[in-house]
Protein backbone atom coordinates (compact mmCIF):
# COMPACT_ATOMS: atom_id res chain seq x y z
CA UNK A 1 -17.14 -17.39 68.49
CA UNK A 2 -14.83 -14.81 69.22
CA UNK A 3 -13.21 -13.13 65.75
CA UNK A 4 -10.07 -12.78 68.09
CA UNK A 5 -9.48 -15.73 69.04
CA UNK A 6 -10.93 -17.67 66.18
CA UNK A 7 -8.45 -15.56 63.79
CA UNK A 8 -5.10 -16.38 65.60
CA UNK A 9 -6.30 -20.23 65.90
CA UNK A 10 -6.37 -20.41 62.01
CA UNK A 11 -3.95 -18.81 62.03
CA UNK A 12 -1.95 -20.71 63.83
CA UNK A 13 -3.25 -23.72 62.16
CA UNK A 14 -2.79 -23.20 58.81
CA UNK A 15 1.01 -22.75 59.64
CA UNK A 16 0.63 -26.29 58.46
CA UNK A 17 -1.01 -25.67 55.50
CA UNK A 18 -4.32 -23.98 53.93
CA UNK A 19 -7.10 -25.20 55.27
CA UNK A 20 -9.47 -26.18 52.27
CA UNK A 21 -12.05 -23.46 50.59
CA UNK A 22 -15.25 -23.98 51.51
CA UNK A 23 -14.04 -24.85 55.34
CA UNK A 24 -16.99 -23.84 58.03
CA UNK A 25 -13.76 -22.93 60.55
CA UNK A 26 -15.80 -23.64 63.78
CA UNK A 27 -16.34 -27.29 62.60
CA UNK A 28 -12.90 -27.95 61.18
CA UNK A 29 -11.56 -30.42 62.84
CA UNK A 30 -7.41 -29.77 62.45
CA UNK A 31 -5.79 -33.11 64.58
CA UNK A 32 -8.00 -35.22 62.38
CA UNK A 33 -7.18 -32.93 59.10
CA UNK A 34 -3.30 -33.58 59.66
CA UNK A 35 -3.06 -29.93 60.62
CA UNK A 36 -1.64 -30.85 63.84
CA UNK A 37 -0.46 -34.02 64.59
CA UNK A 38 -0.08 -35.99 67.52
CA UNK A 39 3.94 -34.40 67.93
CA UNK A 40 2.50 -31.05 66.99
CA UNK A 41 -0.24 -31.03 70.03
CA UNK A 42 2.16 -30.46 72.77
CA UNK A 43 3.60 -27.56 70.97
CA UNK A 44 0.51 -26.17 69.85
CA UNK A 45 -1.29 -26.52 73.64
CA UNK A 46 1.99 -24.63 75.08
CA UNK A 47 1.76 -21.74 72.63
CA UNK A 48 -2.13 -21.47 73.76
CA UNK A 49 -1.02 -21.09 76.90
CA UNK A 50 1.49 -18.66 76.26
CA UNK A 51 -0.56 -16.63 73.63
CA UNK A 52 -3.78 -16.51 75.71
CA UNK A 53 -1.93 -16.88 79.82
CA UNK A 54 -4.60 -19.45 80.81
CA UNK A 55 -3.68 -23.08 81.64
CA UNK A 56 -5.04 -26.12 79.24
CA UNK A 57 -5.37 -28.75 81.13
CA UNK A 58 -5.71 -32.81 80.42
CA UNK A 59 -9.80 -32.88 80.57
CA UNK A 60 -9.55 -29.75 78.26
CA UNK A 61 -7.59 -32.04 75.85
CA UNK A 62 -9.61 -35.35 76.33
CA UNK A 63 -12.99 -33.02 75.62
CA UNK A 64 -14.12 -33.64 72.14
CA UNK A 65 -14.34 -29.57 71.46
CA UNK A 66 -10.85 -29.54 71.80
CA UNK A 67 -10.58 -31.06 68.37
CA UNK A 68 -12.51 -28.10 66.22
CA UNK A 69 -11.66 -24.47 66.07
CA UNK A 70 -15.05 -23.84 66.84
CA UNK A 71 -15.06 -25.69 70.05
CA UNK A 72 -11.40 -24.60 70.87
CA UNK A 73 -12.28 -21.10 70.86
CA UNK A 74 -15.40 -21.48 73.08
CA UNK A 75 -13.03 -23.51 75.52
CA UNK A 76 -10.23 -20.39 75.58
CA UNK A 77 -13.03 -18.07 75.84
CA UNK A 78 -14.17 -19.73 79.40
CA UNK A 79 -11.21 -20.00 80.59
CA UNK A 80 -10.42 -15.70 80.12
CA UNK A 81 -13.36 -15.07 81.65
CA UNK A 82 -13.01 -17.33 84.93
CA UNK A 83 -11.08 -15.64 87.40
């Protein structure tokens, strides 16, 4: 898992609030957590796009990684290094 990436996803994702001590990050699952709700996801996906210039697309989103930092920052990590 990229430190990188990883960082400015928690980041980004405790905006909402801490995440709880003790979290493993690349398991933490932040839609289900109430770090970003349903409203939230549209903003969030567009400032991935922004952040990292790569396109997220609706299979991304429908792809049960999409749901955990961990699997979040293995998806953004394909998609920089496909041309």
């Amino acid at each position: 898992m990229s430190k990188d990436v990883a960082a400015y996803l928690t980041a980004r994702i405790q905006q909402k609030g801490k995440l709880p001590a003790g979290t493993e990050l690349a398991g933490f699952d932040y839609i289900e957590s109430g770090h970003i709700d349903s409203i939230g996801i549209i903003r969030f996906i567009l400032d991935l796009e922004r952040e990292f210039d790569i396109v997220i697309g609706e299979a991304d989103i429908d792809c049960a990684d999409f749901r955990t930092i961990g699997g979040l920052t293995a998806l953004i990590e394909r998609k920089l290094r496909s041309p």
